[in-house]
Every structure is written in C-alpha cells, then in structure tokens.
N, C-alpha and C. Protein backbone atom coordinates (compact mmCIF):
# COMPACT_ATOMS: atom_id res chain seq x y z
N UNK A 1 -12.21 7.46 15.92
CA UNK A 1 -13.53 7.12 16.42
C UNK A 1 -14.59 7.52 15.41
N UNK A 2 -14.28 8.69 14.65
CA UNK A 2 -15.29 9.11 13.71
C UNK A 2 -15.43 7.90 12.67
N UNK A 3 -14.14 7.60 12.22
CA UNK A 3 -14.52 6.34 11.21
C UNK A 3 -14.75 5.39 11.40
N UNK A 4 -14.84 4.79 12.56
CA UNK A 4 -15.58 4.03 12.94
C UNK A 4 -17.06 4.00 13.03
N UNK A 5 -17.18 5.43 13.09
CA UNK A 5 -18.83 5.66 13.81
C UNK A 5 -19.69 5.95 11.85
N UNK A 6 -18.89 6.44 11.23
CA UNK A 6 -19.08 6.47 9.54
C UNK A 6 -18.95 5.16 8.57
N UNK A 7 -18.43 4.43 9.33
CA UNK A 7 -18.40 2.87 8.78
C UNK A 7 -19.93 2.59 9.22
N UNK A 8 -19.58 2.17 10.52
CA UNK A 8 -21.24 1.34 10.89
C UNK A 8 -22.36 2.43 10.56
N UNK A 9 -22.41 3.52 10.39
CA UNK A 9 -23.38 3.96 9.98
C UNK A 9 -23.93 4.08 8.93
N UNK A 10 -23.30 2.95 7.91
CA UNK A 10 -23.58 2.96 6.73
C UNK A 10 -24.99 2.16 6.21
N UNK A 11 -25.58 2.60 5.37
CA UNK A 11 -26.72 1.75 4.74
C UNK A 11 -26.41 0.27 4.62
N UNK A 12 -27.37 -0.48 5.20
CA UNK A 12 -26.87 -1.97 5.23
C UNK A 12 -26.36 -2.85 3.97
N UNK A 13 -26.73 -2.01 2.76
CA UNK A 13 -26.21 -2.57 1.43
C UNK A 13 -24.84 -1.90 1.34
N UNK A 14 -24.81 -0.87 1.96
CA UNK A 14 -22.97 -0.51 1.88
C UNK A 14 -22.31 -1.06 2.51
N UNK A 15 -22.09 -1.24 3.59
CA UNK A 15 -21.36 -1.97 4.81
C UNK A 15 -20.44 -3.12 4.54
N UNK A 16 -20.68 -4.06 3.48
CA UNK A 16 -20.29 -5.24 3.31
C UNK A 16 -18.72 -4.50 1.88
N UNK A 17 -18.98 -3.37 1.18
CA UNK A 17 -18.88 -2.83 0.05
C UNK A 17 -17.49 -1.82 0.98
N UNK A 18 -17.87 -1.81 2.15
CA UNK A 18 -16.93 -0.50 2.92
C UNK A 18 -16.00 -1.72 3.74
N UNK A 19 -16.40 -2.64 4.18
CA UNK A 19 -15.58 -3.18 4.91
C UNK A 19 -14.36 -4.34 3.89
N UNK A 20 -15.27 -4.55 2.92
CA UNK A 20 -14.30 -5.46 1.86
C UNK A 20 -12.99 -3.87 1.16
N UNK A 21 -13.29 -2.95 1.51
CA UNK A 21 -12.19 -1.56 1.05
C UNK A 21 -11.39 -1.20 1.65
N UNK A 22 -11.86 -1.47 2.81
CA UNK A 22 -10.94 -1.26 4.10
C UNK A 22 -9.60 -2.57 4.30
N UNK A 23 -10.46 -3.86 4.21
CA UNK A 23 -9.60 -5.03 3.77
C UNK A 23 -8.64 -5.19 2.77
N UNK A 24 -9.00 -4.57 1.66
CA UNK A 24 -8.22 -4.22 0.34
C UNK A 24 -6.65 -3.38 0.72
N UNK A 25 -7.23 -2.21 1.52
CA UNK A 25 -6.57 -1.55 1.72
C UNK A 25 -5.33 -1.84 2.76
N UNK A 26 -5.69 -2.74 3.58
CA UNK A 26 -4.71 -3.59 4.32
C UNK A 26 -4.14 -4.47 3.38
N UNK A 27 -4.37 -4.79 2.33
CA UNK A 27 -3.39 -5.84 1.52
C UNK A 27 -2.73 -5.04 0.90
N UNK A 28 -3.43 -4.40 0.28
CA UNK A 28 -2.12 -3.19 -0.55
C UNK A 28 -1.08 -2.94 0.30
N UNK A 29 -1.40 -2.32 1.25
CA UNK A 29 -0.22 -1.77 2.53
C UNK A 29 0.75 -2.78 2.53
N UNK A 30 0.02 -3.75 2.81
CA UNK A 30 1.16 -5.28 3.11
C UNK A 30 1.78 -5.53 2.19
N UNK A 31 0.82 -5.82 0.90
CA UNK A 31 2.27 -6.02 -0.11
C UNK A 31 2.62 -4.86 -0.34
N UNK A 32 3.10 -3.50 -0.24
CA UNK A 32 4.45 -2.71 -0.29
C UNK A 32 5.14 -2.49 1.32
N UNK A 33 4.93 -3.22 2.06
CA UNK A 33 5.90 -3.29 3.31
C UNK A 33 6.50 -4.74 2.32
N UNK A 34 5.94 -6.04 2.47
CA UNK A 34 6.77 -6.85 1.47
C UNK A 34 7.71 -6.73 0.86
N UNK A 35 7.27 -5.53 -0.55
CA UNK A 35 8.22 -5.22 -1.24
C UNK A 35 9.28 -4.40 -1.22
N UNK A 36 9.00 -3.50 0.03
CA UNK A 36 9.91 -3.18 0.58
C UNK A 36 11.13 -3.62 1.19
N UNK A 37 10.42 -4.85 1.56
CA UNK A 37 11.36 -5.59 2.83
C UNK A 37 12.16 -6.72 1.64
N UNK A 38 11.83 -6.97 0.78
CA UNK A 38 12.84 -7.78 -0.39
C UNK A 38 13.23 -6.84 -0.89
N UNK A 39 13.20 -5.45 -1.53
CA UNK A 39 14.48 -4.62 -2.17
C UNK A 39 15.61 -4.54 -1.08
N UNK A 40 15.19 -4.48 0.27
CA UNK A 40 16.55 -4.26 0.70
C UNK A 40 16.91 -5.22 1.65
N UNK A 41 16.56 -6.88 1.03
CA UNK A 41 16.89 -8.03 1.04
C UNK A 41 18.18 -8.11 0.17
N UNK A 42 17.51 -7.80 -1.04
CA UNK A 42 17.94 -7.63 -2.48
C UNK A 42 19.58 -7.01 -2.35
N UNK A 43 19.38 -5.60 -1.59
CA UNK A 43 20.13 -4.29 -2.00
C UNK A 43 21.59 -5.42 -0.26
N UNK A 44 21.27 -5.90 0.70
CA UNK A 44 21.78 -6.28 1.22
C UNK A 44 22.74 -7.07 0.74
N UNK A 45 22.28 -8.16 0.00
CA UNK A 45 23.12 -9.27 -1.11
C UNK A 45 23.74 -8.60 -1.67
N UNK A 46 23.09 -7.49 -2.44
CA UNK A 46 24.69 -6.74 -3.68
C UNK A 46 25.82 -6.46 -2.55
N UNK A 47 25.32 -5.88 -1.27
CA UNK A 47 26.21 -5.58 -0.93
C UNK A 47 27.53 -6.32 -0.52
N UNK A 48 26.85 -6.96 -0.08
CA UNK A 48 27.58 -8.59 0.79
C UNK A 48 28.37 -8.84 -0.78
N UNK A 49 27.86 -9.26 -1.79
CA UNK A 49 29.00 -9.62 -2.77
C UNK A 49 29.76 -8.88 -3.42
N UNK A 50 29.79 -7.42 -2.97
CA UNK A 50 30.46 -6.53 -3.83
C UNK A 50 29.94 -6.26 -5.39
N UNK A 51 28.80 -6.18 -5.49
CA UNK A 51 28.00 -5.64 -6.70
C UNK A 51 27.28 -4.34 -6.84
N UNK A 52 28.03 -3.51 -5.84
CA UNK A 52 27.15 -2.63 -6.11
C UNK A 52 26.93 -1.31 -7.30
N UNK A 53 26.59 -1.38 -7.90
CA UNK A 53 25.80 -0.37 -9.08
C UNK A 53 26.44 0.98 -8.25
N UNK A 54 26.83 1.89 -9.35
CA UNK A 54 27.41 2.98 -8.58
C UNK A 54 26.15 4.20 -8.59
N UNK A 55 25.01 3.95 -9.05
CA UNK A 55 23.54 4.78 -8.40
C UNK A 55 22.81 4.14 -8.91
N UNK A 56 21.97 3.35 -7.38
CA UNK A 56 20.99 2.64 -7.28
C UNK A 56 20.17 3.51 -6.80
N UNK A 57 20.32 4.46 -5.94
CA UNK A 57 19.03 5.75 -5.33
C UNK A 57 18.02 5.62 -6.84
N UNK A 58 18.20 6.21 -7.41
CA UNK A 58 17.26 6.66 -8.27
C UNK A 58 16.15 5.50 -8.76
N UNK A 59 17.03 4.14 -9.02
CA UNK A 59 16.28 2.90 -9.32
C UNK A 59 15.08 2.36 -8.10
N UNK A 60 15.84 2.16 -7.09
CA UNK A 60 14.39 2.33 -5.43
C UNK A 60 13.74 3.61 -5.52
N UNK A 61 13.79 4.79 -5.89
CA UNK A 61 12.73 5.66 -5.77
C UNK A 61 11.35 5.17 -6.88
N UNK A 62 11.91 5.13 -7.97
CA UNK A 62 11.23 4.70 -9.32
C UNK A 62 10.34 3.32 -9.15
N UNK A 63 10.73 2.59 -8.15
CA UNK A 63 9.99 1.30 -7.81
C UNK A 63 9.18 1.16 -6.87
N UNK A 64 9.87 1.96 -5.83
CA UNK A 64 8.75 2.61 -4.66
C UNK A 64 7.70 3.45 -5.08
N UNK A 65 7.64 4.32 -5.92
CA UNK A 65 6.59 5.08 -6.50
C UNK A 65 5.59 4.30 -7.27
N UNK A 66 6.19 3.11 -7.86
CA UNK A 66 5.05 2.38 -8.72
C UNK A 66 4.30 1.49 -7.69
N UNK A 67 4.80 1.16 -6.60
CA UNK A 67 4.28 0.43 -5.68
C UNK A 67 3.03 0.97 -4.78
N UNK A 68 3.39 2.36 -4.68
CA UNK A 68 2.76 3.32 -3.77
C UNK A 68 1.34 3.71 -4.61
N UNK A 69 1.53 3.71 -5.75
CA UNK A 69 0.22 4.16 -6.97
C UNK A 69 -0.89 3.50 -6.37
N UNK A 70 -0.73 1.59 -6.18
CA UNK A 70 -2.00 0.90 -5.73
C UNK A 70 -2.37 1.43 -4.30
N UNK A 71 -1.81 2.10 -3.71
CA UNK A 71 -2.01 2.64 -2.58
C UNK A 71 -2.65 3.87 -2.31
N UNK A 72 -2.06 4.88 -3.59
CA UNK A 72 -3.04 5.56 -3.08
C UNK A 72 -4.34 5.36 -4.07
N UNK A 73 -4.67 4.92 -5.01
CA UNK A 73 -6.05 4.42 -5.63
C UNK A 73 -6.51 3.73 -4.87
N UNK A 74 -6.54 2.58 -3.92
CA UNK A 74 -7.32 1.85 -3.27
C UNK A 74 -7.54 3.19 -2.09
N UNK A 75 -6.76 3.66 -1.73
CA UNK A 75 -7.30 4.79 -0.58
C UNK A 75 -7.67 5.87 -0.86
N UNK A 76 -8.11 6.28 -2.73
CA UNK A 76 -9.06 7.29 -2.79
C UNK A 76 -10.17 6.83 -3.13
N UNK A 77 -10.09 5.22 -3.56
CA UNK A 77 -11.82 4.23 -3.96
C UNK A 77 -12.42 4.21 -2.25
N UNK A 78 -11.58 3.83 -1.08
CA UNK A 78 -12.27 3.92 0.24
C UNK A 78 -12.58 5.36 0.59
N UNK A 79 -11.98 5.99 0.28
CA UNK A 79 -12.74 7.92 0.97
C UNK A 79 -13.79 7.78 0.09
N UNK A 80 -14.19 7.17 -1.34
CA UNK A 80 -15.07 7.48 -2.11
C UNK A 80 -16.14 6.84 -1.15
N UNK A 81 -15.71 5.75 -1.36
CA UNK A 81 -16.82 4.78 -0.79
C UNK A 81 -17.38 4.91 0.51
N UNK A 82 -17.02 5.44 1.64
CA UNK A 82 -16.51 5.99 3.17
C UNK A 82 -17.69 7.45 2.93
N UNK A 83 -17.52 8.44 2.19
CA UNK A 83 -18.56 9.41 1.81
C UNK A 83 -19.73 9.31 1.33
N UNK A 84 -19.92 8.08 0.42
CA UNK A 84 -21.10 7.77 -0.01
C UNK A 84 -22.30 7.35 1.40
C-alpha cells in the first residue's frame, strides 16, 4: 500500500518516468521466467535423447546469473527513481 501511495504521490513530471520503471521491470521479470522456462525445455530434450553432459549444474547457474543482472539493475534504477 505504501508503494502505491509513493507512486501517485509523485511530482506530475515523475509519474509518467515511475510508471514506464515499474513496466520495465515487469518485462525483465518476464523475460527471465521465459528463459527459464526454455533452459529446461532445452535440459528436457537432452534428456529425452540421451545427451546428457555429465555437469550441466554449473552451466544453468552461470546463465541464470547473467539473466538475473538485468533484474536487479532495472530494480535498483526503480528504488532510485521511487525515492526521488
């Protein structure tokens, strides 16, 4: 409820600047549920054909982490922006 009440209470030249961050921030999210949801599209098929790599752990951590980066930069540009 607070961020809600810190959104609209924003200066009318911010508002448009806070709500396009907030939007951002829902696409980021989405594309790494996406990309989530095709690695282990991906990791399903090796399995099904008998390909599997004898350590793949380490390769999904390393890809999930690069994914997660736009995530948390777009969600420390909205606390920026959210405080202003």
């Amino acid at each position: 409820m607070r961020l809600a009440v810190l959104i609209l209470a924003a200066p009318p030249g911010l508002l448009p600047i806070r709500i396009m961050a907030i939007l951002a921030l829902l696409a980021v999210i989405v594309a790494f549920i996406y990309v989530v949801r095709h690695l282990k599209k991906i990791e399903r098929t090796i399995v099904a054909y008998d390909l599997v790599p004898s350590e793949s752990g380490p390769r999904h951590n390393v890809v999930l982490i690069i994914c997660a980066v736009p995530i948390i930069l777009v969600a420390l540009l909205l606390f920026l922006i959210i405080t202003t």
